[in-house]
Protein backbone atom coordinates (compact mmCIF):
# COMPACT_ATOMS: atom_id res chain seq x y z
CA UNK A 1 97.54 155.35 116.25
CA UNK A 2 100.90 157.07 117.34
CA UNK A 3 102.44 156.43 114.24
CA UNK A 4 99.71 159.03 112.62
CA UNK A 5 100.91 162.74 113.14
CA UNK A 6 98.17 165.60 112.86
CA UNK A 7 100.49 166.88 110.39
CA UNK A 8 100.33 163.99 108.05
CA UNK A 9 96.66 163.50 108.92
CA UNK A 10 95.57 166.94 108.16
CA UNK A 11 97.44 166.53 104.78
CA UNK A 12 94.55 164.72 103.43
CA UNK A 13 91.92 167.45 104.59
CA UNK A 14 91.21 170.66 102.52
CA UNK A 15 90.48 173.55 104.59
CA UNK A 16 86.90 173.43 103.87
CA UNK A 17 86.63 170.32 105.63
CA UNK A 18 88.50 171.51 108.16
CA UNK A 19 86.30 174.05 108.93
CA UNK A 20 83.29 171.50 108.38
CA UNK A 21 84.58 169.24 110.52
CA UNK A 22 84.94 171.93 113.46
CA UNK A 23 81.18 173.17 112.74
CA UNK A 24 79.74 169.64 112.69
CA UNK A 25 81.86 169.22 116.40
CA UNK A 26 79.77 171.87 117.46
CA UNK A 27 76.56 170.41 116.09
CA UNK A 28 76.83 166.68 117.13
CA UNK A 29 78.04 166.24 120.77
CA UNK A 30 79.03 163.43 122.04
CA UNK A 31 75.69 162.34 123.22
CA UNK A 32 74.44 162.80 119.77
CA UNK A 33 73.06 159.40 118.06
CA UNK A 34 75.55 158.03 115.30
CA UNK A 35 77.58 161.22 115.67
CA UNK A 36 80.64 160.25 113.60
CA UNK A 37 78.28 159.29 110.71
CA UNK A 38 76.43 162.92 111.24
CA UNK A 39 80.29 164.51 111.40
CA UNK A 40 81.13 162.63 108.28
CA UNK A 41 78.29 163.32 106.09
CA UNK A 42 78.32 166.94 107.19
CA UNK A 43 82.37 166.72 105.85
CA UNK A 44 81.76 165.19 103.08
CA UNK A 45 84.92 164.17 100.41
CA UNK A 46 84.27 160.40 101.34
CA UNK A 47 85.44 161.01 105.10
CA UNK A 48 84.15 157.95 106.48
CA UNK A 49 82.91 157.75 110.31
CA UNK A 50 86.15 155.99 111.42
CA UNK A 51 88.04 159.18 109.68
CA UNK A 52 86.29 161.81 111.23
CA UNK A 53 86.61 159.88 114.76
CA UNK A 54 90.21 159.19 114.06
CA UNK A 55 91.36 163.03 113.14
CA UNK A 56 88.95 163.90 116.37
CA UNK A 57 91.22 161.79 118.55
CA UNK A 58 94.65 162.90 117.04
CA UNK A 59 93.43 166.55 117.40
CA UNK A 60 92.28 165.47 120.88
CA UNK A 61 95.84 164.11 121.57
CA UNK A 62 97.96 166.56 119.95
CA UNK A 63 95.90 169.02 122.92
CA UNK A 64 96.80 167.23 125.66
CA UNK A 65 100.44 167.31 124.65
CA UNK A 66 100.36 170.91 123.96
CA UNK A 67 98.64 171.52 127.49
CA UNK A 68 100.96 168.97 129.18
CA UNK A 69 103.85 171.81 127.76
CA UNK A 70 105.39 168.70 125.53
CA UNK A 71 105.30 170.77 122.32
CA UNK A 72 107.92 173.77 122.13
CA UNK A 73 106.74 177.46 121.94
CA UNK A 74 107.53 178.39 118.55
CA UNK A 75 109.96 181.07 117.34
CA UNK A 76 108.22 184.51 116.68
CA UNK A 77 110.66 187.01 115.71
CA UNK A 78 110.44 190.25 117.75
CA UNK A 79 108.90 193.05 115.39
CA UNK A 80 111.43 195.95 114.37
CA UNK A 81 111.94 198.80 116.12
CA UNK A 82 109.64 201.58 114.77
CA UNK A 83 107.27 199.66 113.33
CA UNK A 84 103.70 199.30 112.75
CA UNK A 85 103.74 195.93 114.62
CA UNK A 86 106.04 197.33 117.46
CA UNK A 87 104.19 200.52 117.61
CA UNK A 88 100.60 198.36 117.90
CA UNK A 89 102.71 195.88 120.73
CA UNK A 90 103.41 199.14 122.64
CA UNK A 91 99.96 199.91 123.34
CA UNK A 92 98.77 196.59 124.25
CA UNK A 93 97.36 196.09 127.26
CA UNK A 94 98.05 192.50 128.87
């Protein structure tokens, strides 16, 4: 299952599934009965259970490496001076 990425994975899912996917997560624990057939009916687009429970376990991965600090911070560029962004990041209170 290594050789899958997220990336590649998530190719295959519109949005809408996306977002399906996350709100049948939230529906069907993991002490729910037959919960990757509930996830994948509630998706739809001919996800099967063993889809659904595979893109559940990269996304599951691909959070442990970000909390293990194994994926790089990406590169935001800093907001101009005088502008609306840097005038909003002024104000911010951290």
């Amino acid at each position: 299952m290594t050789s899958l990425s997220v990336s590649s994975v998530k190719a295959g899912w519109t949005p809408k599934q996306n977002k399906l996917f996350e709100q049948a997560l939230a529906v069907h624990d993991r002490d729910t009965p037959d919960r990757w057939h509930n996830i994948a009916r509630a998706v739809g687009g001919g996800k099967s259970a063993d889809d659904v429970r595979r893109y559940y376990q990269l996304l599951v991965d691909d959070v442990a490496r970000i909390e293990a600090g194994n994926v790089p911070f990406p590169a935001y560029r800093a907001p101009c001076p005088g502008s609306y962004e840097a005038d909003r990041l002024k104000h911010l209170k951290i």
